[in-house]
Protein backbone atom coordinates (compact mmCIF):
# COMPACT_ATOMS: atom_id res chain seq x y z
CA UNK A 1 100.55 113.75 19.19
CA UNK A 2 102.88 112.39 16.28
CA UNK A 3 101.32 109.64 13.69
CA UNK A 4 104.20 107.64 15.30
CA UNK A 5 103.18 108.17 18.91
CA UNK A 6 98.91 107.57 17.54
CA UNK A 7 100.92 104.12 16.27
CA UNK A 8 102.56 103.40 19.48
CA UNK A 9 99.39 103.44 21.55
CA UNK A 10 97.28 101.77 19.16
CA UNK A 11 98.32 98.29 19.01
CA UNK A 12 102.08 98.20 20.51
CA UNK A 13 103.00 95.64 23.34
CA UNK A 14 104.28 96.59 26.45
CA UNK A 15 107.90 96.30 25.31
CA UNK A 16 107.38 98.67 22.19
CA UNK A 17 105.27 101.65 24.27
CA UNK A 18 108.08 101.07 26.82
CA UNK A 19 111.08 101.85 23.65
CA UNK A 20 108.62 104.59 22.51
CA UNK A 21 108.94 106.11 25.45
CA UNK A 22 112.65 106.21 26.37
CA UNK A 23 113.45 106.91 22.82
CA UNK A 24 110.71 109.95 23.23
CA UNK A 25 112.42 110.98 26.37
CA UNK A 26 115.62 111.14 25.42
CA UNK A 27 115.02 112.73 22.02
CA UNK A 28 113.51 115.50 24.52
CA UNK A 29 110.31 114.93 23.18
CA UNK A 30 108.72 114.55 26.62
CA UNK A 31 105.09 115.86 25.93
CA UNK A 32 104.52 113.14 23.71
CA UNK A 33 106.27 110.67 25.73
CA UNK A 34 104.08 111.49 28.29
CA UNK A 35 101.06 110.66 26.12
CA UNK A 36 101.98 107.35 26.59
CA UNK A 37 101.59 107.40 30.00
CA UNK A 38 98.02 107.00 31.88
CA UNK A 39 96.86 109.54 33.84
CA UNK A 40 96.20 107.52 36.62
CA UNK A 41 100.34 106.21 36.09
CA UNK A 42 101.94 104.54 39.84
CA UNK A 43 105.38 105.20 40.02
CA UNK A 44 106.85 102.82 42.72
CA UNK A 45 110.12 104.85 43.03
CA UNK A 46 110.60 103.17 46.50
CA UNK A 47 112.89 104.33 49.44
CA UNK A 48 111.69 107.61 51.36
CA UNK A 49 110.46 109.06 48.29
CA UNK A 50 107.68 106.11 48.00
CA UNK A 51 105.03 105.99 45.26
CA UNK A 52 104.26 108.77 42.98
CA UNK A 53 100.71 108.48 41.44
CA UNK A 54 99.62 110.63 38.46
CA UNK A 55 100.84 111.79 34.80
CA UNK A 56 101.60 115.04 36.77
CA UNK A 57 104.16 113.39 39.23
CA UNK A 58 105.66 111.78 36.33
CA UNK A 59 106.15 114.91 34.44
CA UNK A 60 107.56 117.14 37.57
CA UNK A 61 110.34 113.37 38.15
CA UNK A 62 111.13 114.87 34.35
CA UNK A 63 111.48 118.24 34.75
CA UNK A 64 113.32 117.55 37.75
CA UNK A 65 116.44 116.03 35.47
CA UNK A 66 118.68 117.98 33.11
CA UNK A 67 118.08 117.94 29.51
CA UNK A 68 121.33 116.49 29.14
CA UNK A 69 120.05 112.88 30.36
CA UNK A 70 119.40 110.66 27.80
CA UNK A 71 118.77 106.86 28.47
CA UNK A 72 120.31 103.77 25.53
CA UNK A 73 118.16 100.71 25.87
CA UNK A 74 120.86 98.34 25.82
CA UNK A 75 118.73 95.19 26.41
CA UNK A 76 114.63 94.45 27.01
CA UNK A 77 112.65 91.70 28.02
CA UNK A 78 108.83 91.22 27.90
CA UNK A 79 106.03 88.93 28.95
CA UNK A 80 102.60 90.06 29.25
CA UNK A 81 101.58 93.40 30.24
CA UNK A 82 105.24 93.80 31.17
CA UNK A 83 108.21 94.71 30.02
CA UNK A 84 111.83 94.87 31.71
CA UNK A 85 114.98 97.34 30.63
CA UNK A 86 118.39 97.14 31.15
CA UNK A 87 119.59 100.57 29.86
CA UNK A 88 123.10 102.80 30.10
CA UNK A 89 121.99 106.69 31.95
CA UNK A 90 124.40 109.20 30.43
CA UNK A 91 124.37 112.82 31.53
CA UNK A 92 126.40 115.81 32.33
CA UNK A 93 126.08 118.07 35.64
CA UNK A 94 125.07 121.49 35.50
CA UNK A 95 127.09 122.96 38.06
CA UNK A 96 130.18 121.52 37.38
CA UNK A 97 129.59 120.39 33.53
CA UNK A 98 131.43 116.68 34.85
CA UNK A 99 129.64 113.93 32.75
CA UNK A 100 128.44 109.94 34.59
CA UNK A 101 127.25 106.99 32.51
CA UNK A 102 125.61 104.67 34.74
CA UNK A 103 123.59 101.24 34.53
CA UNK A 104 119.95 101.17 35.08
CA UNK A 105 117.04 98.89 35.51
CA UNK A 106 113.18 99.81 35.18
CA UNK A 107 109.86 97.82 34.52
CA UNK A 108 106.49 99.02 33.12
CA UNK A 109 103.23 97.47 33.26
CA UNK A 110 101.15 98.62 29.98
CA UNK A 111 97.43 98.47 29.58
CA UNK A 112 95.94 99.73 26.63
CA UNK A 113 99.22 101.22 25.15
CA UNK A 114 99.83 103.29 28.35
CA UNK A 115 102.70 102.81 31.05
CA UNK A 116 99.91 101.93 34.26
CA UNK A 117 102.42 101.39 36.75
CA UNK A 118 106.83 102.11 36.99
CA UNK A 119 109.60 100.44 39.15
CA UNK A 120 113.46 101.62 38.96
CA UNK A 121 117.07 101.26 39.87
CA UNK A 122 119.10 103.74 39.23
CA UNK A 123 122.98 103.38 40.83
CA UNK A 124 123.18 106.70 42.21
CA UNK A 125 125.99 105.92 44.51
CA UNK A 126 127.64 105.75 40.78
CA UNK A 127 126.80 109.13 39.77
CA UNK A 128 127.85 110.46 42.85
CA UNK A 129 131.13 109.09 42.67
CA UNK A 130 131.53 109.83 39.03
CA UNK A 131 130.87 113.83 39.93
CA UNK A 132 133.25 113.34 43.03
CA UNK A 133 130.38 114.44 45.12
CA UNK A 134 130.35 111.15 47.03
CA UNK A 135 133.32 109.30 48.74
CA UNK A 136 132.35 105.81 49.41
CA UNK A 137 130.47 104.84 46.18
């Protein structure tokens, strides 16, 4: 774990372990992003898929993406244990190398400088459309 990352969970708020770990992410730093997140993490990713509970679930939702996607933080609000994102998604493809930039939307719930629980919007409807894979979007 960096000095940065020892910093992060130390004494940060929710809405700087939240920065820490987007920023971590999307440097593809992801094992020390994910020291920031408790092992006993919820993930309320909602629809079919449901919740996700566990630092493991949260790693396999990671490897699951490209290494292309990389996440801006274009706006943040916290109170409390919480903290609230409004970010830009940017990533290319694989298969057919087309690029989407898309809006999202996620809150975090910290407790002693660890992510304890995860909600988020995605507009995948958006990507879809952008990589012509979906007609109505």
């Amino acid at each position: 774990m960096s000095e940065q990352t020892k910093a992060a969970t130390s004494v940060a708020g929710a809405a700087e372990v939240h920065r820490r770990v987007v920023e971590l992410f999307s440097a593809g730093r992801r094992e020390e992003a994910l020291a920031l997140i408790d092992p006993d993490v919820v993930d309320h990713r909602g629809g079919t898929s449901g919740d996700h509970k566990g630092v493991a679930a949260w790693k396999q939702k990671w490897e699951y993406l490209d290494d292309s996607v990389r996440s801006t933080i274009e706006h943040n609000v916290a109170s409390g244990d919480f903290s609230v994102n409004r970010y830009t998604v940017r990533g290319t493809h694989p298969a057919s190398g087309r690029s989407y930039e898309v809006t999202g939307i996620d809150m975090v719930r910290v407790w002693e400088g660890k992510i304890v629980e995860h909600w988020a919007l995605v507009d995948s409807p958006a990507i879809g459309h952008q990589l012509g894979v979906c007609e109505n979007a």
